[in-house]
Protein backbone atom coordinates (compact mmCIF):
# COMPACT_ATOMS: atom_id res chain seq x y z
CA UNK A 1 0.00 0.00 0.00
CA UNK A 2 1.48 3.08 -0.99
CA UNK A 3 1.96 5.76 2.29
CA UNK A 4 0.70 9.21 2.49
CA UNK A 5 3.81 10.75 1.20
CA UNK A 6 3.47 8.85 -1.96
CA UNK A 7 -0.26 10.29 -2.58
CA UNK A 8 0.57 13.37 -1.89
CA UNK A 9 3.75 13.62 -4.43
CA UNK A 10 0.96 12.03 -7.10
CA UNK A 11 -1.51 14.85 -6.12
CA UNK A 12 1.20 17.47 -6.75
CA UNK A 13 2.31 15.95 -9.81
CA UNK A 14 -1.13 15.81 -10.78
CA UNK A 15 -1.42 19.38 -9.80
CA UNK A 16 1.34 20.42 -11.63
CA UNK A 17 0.55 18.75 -15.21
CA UNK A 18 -2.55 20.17 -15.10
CA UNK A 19 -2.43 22.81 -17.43
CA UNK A 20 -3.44 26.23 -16.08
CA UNK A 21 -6.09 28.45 -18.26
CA UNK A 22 -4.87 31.18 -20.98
CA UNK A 23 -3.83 34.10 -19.46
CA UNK A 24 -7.06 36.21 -20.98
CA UNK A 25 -6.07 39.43 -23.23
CA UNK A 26 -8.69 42.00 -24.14
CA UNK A 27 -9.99 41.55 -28.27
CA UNK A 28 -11.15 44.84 -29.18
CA UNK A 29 -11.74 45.23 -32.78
CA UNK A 30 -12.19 48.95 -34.41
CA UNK A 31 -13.92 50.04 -37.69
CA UNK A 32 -14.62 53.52 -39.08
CA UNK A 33 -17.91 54.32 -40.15
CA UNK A 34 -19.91 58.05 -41.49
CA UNK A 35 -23.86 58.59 -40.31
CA UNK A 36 -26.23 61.62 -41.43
CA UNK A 37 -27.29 62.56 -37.90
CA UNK A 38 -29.43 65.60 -37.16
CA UNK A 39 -29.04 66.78 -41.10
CA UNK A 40 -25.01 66.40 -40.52
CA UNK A 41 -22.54 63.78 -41.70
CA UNK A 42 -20.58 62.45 -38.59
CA UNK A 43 -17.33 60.03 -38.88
CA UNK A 44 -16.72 58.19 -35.99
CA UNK A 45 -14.48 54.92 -35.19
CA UNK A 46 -16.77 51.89 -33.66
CA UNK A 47 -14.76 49.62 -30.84
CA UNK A 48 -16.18 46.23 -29.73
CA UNK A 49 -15.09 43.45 -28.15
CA UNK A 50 -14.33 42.31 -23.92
CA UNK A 51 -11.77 44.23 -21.99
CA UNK A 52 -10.16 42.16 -19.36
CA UNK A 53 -10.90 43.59 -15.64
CA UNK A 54 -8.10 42.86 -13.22
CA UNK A 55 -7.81 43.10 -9.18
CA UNK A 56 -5.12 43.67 -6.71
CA UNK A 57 -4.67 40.79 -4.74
CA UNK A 58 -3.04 40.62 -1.44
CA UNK A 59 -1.68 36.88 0.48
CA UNK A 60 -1.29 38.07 4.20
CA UNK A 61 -0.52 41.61 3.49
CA UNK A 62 1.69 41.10 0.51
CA UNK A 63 0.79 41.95 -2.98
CA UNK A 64 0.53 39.28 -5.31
CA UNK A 65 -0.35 41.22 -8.57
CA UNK A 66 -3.06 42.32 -10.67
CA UNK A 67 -5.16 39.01 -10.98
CA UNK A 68 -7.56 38.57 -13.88
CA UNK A 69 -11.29 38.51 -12.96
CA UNK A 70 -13.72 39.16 -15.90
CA UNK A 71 -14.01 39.72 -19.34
CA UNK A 72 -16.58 42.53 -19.37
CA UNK A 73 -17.91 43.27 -23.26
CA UNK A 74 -18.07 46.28 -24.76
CA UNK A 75 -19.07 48.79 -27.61
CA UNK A 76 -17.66 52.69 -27.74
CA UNK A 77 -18.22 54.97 -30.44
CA UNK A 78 -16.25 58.26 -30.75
CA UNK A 79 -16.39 61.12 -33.04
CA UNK A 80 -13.60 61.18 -35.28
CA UNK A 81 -11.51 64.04 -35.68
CA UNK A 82 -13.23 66.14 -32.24
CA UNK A 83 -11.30 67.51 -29.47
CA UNK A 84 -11.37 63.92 -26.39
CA UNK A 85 -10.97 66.72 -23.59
CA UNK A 86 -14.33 68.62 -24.42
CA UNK A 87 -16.66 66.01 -26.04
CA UNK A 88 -18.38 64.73 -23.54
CA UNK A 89 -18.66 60.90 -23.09
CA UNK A 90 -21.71 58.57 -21.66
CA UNK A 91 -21.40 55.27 -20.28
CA UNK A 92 -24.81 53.05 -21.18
CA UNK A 93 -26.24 49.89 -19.18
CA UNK A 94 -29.56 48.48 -19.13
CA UNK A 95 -30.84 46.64 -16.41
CA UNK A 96 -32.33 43.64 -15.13
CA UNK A 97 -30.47 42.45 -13.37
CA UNK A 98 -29.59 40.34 -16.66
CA UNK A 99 -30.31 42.84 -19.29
CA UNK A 100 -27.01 43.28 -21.58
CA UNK A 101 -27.30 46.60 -22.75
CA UNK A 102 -28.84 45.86 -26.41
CA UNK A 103 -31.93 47.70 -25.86
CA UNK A 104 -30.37 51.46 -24.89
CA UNK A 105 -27.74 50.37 -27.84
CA UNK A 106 -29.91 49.94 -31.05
CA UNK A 107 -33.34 51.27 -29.73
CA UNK A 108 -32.28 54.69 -28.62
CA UNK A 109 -29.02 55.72 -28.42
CA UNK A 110 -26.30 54.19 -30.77
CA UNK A 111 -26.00 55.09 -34.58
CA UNK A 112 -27.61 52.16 -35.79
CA UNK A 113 -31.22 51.13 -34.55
CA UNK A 114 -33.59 47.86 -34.56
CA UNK A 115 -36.16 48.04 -36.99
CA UNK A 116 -38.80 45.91 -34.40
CA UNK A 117 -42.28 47.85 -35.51
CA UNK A 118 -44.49 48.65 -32.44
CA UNK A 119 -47.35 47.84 -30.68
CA UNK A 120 -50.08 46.52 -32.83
CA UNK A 121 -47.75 46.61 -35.88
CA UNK A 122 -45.36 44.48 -35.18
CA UNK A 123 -42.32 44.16 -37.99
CA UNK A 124 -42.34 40.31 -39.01
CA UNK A 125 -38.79 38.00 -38.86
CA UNK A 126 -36.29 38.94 -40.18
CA UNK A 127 -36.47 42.00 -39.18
CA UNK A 128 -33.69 44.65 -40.15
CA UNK A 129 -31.51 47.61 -38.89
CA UNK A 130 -31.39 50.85 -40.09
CA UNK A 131 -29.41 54.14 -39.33
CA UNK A 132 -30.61 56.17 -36.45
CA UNK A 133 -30.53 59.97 -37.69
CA UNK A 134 -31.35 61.28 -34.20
CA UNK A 135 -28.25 58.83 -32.27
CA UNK A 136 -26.69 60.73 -29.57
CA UNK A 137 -23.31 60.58 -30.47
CA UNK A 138 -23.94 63.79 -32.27
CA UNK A 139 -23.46 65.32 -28.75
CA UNK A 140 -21.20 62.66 -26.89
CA UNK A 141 -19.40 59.79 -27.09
CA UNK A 142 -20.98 56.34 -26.42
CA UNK A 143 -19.88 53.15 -24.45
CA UNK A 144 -22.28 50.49 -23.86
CA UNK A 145 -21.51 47.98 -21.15
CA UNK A 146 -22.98 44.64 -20.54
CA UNK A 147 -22.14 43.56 -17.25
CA UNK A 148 -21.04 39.81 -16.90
CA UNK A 149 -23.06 37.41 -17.78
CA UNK A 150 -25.00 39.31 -20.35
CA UNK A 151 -24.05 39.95 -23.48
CA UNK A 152 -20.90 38.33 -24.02
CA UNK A 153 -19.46 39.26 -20.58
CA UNK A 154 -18.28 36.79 -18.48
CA UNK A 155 -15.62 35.76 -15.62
CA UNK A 156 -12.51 34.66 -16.40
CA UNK A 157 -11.96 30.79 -17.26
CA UNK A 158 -12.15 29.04 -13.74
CA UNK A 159 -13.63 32.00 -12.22
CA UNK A 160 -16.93 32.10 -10.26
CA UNK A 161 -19.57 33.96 -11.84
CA UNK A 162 -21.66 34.09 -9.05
CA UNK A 163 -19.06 36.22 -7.20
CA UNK A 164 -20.46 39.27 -9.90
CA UNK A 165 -24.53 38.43 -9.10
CA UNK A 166 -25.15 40.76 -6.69
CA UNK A 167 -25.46 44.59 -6.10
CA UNK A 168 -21.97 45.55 -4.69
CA UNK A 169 -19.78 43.67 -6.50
CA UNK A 170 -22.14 44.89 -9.89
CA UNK A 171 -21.35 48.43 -8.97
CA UNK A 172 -17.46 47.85 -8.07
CA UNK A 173 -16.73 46.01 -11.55
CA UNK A 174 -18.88 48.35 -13.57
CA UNK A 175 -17.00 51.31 -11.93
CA UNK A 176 -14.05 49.59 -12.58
CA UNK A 177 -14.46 49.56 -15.69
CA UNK A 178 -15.63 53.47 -16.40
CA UNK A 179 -12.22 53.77 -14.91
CA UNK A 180 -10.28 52.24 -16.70
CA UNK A 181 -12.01 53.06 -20.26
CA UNK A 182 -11.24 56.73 -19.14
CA UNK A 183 -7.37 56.43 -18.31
CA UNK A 184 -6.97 54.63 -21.21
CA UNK A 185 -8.98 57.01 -23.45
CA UNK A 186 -7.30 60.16 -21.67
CA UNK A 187 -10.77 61.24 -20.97
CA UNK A 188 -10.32 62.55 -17.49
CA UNK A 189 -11.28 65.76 -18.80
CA UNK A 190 -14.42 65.18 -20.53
CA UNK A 191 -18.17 65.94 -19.36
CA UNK A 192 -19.13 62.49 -18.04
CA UNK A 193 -22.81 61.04 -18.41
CA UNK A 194 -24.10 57.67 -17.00
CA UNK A 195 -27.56 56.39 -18.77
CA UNK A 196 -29.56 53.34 -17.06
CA UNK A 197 -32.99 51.93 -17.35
CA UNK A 198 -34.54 50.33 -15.21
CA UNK A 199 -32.10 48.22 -12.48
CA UNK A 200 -29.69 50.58 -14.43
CA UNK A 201 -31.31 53.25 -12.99
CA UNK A 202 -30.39 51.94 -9.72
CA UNK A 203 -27.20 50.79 -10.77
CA UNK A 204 -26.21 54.15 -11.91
CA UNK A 205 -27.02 56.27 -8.81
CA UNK A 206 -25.17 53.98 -6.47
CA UNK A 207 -22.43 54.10 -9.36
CA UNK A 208 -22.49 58.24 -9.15
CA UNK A 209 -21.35 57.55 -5.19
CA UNK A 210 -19.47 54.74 -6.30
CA UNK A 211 -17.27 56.53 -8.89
CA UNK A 212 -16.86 59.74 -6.52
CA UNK A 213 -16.00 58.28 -3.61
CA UNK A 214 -13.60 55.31 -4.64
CA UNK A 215 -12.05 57.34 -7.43
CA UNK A 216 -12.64 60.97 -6.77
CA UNK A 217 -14.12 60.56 -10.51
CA UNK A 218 -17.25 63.39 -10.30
CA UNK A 219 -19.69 62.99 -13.16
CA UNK A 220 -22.31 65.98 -14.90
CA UNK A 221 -25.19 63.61 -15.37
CA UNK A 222 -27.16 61.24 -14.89
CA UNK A 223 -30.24 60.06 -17.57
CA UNK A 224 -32.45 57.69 -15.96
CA UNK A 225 -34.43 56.22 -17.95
CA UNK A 226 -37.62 54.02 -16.67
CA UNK A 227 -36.33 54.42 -13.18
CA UNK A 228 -36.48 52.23 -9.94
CA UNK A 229 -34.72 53.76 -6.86
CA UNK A 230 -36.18 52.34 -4.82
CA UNK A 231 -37.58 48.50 -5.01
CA UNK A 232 -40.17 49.44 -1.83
CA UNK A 233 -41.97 51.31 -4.20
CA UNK A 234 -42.26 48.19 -7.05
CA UNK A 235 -42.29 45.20 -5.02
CA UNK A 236 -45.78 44.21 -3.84
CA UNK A 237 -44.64 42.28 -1.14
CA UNK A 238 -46.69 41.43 2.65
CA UNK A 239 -46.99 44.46 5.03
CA UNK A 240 -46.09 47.07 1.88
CA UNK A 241 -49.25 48.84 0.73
CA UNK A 242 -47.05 51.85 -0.83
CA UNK A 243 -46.89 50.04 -4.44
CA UNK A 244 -50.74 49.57 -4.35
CA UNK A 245 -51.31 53.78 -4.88
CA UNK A 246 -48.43 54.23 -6.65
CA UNK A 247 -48.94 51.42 -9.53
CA UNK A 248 -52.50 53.10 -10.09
CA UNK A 249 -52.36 55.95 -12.29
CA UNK A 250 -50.34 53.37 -14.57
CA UNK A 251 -53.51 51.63 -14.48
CA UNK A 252 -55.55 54.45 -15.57
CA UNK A 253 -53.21 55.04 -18.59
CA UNK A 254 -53.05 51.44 -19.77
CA UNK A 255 -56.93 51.48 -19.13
CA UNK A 256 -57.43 54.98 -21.30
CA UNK A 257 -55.32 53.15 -23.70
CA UNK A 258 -57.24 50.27 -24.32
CA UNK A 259 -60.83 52.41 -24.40
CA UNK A 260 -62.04 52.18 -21.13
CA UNK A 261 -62.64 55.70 -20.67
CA UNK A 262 -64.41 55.93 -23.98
CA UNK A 263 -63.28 59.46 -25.78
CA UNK A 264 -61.61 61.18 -22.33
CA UNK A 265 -57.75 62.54 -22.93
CA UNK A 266 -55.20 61.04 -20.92
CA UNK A 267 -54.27 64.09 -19.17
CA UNK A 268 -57.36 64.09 -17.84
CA UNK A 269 -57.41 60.39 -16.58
CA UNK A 270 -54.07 60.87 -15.46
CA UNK A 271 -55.10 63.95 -13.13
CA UNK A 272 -57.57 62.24 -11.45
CA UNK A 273 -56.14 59.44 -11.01
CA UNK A 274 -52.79 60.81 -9.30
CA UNK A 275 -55.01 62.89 -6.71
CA UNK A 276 -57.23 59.62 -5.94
CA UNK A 277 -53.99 57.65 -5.35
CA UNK A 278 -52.39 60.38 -3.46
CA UNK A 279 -55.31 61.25 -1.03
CA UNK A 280 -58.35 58.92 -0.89
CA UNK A 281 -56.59 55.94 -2.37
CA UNK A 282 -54.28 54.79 0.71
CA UNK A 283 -56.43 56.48 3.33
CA UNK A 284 -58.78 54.06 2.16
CA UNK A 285 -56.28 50.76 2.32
CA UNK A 286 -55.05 51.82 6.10
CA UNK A 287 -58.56 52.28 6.90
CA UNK A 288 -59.58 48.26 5.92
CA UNK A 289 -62.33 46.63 7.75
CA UNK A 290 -62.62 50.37 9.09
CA UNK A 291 -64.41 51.65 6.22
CA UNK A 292 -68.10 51.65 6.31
CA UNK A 293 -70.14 49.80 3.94
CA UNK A 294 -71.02 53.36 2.02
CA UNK A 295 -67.46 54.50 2.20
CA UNK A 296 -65.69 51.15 0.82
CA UNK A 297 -68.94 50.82 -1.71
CA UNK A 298 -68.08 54.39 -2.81
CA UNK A 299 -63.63 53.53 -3.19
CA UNK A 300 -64.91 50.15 -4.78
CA UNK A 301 -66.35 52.25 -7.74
CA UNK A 302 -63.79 55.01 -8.07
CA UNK A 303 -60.99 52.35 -8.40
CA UNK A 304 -62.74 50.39 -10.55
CA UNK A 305 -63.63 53.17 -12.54
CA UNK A 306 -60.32 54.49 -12.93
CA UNK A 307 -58.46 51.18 -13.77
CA UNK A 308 -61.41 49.88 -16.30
CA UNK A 309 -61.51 47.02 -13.71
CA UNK A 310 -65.23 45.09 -12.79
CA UNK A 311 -66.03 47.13 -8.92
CA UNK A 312 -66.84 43.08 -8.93
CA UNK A 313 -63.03 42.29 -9.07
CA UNK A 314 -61.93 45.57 -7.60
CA UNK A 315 -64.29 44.67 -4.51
CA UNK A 316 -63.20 41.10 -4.37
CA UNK A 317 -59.14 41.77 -4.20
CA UNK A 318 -60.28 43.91 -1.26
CA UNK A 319 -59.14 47.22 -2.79
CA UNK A 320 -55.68 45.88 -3.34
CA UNK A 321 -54.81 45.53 -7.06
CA UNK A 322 -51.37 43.98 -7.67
CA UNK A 323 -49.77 44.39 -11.34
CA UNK A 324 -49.39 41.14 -12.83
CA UNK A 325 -53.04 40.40 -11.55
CA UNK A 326 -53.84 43.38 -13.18
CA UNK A 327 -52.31 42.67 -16.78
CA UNK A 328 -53.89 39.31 -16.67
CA UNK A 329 -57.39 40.70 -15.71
CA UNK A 330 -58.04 44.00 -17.79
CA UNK A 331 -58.61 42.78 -20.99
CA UNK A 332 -60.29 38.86 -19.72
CA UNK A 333 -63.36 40.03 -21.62
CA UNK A 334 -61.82 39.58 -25.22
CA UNK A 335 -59.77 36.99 -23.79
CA UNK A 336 -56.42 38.94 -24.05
CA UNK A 337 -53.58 39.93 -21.56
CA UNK A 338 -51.70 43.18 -21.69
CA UNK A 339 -47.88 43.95 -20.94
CA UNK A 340 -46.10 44.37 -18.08
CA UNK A 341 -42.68 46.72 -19.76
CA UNK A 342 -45.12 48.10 -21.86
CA UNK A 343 -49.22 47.90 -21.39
CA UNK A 344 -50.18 48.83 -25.03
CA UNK A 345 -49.34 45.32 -26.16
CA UNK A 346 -51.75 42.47 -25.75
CA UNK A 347 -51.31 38.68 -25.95
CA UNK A 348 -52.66 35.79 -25.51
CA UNK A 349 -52.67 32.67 -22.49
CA UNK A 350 -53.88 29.03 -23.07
CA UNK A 351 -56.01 29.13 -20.22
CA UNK A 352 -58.21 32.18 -20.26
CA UNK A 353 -58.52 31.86 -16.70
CA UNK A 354 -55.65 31.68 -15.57
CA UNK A 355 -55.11 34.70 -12.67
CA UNK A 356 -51.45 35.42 -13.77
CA UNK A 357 -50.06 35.54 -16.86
CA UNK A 358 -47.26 33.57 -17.77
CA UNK A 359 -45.44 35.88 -21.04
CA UNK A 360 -45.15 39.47 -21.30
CA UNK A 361 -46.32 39.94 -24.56
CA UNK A 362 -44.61 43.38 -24.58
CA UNK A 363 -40.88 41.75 -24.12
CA UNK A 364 -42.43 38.72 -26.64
CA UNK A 365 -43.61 41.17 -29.02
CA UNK A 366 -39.86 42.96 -29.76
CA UNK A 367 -36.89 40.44 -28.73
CA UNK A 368 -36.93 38.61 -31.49
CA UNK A 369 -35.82 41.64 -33.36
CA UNK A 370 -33.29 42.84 -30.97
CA UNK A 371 -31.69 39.77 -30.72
CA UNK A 372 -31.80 39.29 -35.06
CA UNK A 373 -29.96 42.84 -34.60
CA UNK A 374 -27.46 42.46 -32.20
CA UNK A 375 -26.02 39.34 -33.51
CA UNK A 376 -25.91 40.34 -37.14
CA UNK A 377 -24.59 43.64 -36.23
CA UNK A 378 -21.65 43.27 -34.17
CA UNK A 379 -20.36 40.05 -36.18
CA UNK A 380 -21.35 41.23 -40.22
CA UNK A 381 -21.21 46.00 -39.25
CA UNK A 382 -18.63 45.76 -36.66
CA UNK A 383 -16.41 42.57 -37.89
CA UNK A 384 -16.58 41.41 -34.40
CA UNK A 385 -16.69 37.28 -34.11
CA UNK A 386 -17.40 35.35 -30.92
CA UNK A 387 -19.62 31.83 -30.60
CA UNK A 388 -20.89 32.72 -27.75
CA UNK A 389 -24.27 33.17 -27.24
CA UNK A 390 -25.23 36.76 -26.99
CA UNK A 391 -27.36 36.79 -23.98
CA UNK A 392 -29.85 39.48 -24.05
CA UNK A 393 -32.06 38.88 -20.98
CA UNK A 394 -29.93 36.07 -18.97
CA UNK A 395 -31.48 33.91 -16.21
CA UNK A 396 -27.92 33.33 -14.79
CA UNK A 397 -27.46 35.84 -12.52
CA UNK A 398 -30.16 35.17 -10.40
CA UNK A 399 -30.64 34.67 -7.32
CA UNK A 400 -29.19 38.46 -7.24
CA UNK A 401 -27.56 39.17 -4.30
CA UNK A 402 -28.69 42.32 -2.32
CA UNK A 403 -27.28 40.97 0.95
CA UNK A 404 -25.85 44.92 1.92
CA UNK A 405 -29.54 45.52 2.21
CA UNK A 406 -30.59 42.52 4.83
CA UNK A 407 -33.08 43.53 7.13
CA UNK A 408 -34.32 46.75 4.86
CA UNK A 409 -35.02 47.39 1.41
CA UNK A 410 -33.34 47.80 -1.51
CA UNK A 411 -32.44 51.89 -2.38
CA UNK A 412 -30.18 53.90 -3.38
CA UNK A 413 -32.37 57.20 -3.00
CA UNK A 414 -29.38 57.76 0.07
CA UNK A 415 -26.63 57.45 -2.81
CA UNK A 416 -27.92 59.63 -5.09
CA UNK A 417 -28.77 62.21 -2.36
CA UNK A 418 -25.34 61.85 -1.04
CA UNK A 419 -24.00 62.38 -4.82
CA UNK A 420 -26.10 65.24 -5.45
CA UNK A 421 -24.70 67.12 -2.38
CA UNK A 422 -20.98 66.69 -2.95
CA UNK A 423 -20.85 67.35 -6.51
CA UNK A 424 -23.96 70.07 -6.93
CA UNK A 425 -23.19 70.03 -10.68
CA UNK A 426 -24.62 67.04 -11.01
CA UNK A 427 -27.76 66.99 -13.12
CA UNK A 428 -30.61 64.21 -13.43
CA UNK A 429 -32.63 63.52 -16.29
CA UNK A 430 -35.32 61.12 -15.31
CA UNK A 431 -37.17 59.86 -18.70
CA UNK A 432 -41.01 57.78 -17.41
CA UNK A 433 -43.28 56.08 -19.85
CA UNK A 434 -47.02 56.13 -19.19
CA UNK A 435 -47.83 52.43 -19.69
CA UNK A 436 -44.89 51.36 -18.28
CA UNK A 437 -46.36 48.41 -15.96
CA UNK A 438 -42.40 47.68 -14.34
CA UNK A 439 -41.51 50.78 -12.95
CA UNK A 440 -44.23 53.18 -12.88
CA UNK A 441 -43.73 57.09 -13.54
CA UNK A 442 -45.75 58.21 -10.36
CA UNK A 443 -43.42 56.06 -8.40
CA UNK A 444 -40.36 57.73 -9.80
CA UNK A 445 -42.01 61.25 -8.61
CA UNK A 446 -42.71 59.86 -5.12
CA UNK A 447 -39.32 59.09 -4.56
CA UNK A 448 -37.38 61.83 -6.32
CA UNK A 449 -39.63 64.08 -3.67
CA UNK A 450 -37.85 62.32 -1.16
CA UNK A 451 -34.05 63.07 -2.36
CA UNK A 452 -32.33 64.19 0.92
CA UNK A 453 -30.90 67.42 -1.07
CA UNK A 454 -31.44 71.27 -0.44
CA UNK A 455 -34.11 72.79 -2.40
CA UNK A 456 -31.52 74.83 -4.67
CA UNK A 457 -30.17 71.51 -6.04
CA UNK A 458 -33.80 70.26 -7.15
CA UNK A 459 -33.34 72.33 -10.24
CA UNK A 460 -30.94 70.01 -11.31
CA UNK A 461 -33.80 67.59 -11.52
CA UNK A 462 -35.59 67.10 -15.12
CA UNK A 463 -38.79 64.92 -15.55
CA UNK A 464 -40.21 63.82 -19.04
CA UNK A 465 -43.29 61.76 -20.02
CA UNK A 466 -44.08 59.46 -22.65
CA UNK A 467 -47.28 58.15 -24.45
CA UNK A 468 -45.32 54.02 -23.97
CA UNK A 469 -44.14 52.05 -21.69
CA UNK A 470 -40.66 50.77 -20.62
CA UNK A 471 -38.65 50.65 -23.46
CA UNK A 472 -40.57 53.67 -24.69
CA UNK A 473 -38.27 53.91 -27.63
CA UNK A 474 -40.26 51.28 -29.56
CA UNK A 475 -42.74 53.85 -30.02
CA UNK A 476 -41.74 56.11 -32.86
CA UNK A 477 -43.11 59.49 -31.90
CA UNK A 478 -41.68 58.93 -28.63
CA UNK A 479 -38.38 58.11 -29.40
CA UNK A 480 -38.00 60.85 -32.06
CA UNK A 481 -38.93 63.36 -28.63
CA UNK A 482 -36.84 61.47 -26.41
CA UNK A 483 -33.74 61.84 -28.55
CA UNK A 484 -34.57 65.52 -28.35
CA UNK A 485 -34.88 65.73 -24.92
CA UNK A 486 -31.45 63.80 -23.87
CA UNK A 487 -29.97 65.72 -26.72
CA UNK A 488 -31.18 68.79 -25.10
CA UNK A 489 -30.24 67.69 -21.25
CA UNK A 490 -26.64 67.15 -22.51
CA UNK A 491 -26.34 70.76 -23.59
CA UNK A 492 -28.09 72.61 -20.54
């Protein structure tokens, strides 16, 4: 029988002809392209590929080198031929989590744009791209990051992807990586501009802090863009009636939408609704089993009324209408669902009767032609190849990890506020769709009112409104006045 020295000389031999993974190298690729953007030609030079992130390590106090951790993917675009010091430069992530950052890329921002149709008019497969005259890289210079796991982003070979699932370490490698982009760029000197939706909303306020306070790295804005702040105010959870009043005017507008007002103007809707959910809305839910018989009778119909709901199902979910309920209920009648990113898109279930839908027919209805775009683009426009899939919306990061928040919920509204007050340059676009069933604009407003900042610095705040949802870019007339009004933010 062989002795213990013996095994372990065969488990270090072992060891040792075991051969160790490819030290990873970044494999950017460049190519120079010319768009007609607002009625001018602009050159600029395209850069794709994953940039290797690397961390100081430390054995017992000792420093053992820059260690590889992830390959994060990326795209830049920058002007050709334009001063880097006084072009400003924005840094673009969706959100999720597990949202690479396709949807900010070719639906709104980039120089190239899906052609998906809309609501109602959906564009059939193939689909197609096509330039995007009103890109913002007329006024700065783009990167789009996908953080790892989505897009083509991942750890290292033998790393542990779960390591990058949660909030903190999400904000430390995507600061990381604004960082490092800048040094290398020599863009120290440039405006800086973060752009999230959704999580990326969140993601980019805590990266504000983040980049500030690790760095000293102070940015001029912020464009947030179907926000979430805070996940109190979306999460419809036991004990939390806040998301019950604020998810409600949303009703109204995907209700108005869908003709159950008859011939009333949203604006209208929309007025009455806000004051019913800010007033007699939640004094009615903390008054329960308190209410009289006339008084709950008389909430019963004004809810109802307002969300195009039956006061029959309004009066039998005791008041308390929660959104996917909602989606799956409004439209039972002709036997059709309605979306949850975006509520002017209907579906279908198999069982009619179901009380939750199981597809979004809003995220069904359009990533089929973001994903036909994505991969055709980078590979055949910007001669990047990888056989990876591109993973659009991945289920691999989950469970997320928001274990810095045990005990509490998830915000970031102290971030921001902190943010705001050291650097009072800072300015915040927030952009809200109407139907937007996931984050819902009159949430947005309740908790930018609650920004811990002096009045003077609530200038710096900008609200706009949309007649869509979450990605309200898939709506044409919308996106054409969104451009305008990020174009215009940038300049102010």
């Amino acid at each position: 029988m062989a002795g213990t020295e013996d095994t372990a000389a065969t488990t270090d031999k072992a060891a040792e002809d075991t051969p160790r993974p490819a030290e990873p190298v970044d494999d950017l690729v460049s190519t120079h392209h010319t768009i007609t953007a607002h009625g001018t030609e602009l050159a600029y030079t395209a850069t794709t590929g994953r940039v290797v992130l690397r961390e100081e390590a430390f054995t017992d106090g000792k420093f053992d080198g820059n260690v590889a951790k992830a390959e994060v993917f990326l795209t830049s675009y920058v002007a050709d031929h334009a001063q880097p010091g006084s072009r400003p430069v924005t840094f673009a992530f969706n959100g999720g989590p597990g949202s690479s950052s396709v949807w900010l890329h070719l639906g709104l921002l980039g120089p190239r744009k899906v052609v998906s149709g809309d609501a109602g008019a959906l564009a059939p497969p193939p689909y197609g791209l096509a330039d995007n005259h009103e890109t913002l890289l007329t006024y700065t210079d783009l990167v789009f990051i996908d953080p790892v796991s989505t897009g083509y982003s991942r750890a290292v070979e033998g790393g542990e992807p779960a390591d990058f699932h949660g909030y903190q370490r999400d904000i430390e490698t995507i600061a990381e990586l604004i960082r490092l982009w800048t040094t290398r760029h020599d863009r120290w000197l440039s405006p800086k501009y973060l752009a999230g939706e959704s999580y990326g909303t969140l993601r980019a306020a805590a990266l504000a802090d983040r980049l500030q306070s690790r760095y000293g790295l102070y940015l001029n804005g912020l464009m947030l863009i179907s926000s979430v702040l805070d996940m109190g105010t979306i999460r419809f959870t036991e004990g939390n009636e806040l998301p019950y009043s604020l998810f409600l005017p949303t009703y109204a507008a995907i209700a108005n939408h869908h003709g159950k007002h008859g011939d009333r103007p949203l604006r209208e809707v929309l007025d009455e609704a806000e004051e019913f959910a800010s007033r007699d809305y939640p004094w009615a839910l903390a008054r329960a089993s308190r209410l009289t018989p006339t008084e709950r009778q008389e909430m019963v119909r004004r809810t109802a009324e307002l969300t195009g709901l039956t006061e029959d199902y309004v009066d039998r979910v005791d008041l308390k209408i929660e959104h996917v309920r909602f989606f799956t209920e409004l439209l039972r009648d002709q036997r059709k669902t309605v979306g949850r990113m975006d509520g002017r898109f209907t579906g279908w279930e198999p069982d009619a009767a179901g009380e939750r839908f199981t597809n979004d027919p809003s995220i069904s209805g359009i990533q089929g032609a973001y994903a036909a775009g994505i991969n055709h683009y980078l590979r055949a426009e910007l001669d990047y190849a990888n056989d990876l899939p591109y993973e659009l919306l991945s289920s691999r990061v989950h469970p997320w990890s928001y274990k810095e928040f045990e005990g509490s919920q998830v915000s970031v509204t102290d971030k921001l506020s902190a943010a705001m007050r050291a650097n009072p340059h800072l300015k915040i676009h927030v952009g809200c769709g109407h139907t937007d069933g996931a984050t819902p604009y009159y949430a947005a407003e309740h908790v930018l009112a609650r920004l811990q900042i002096p009045p003077e610095l609530r200038v710096n705040i900008d609200l706009k409104y949309y007649p869509a949802g979450h990605m309200m870019y898939v709506h044409e007339p919308s996106r054409i006045k969104q451009s305008a009004d990020l174009a215009e933010f940038l300049q102010r």
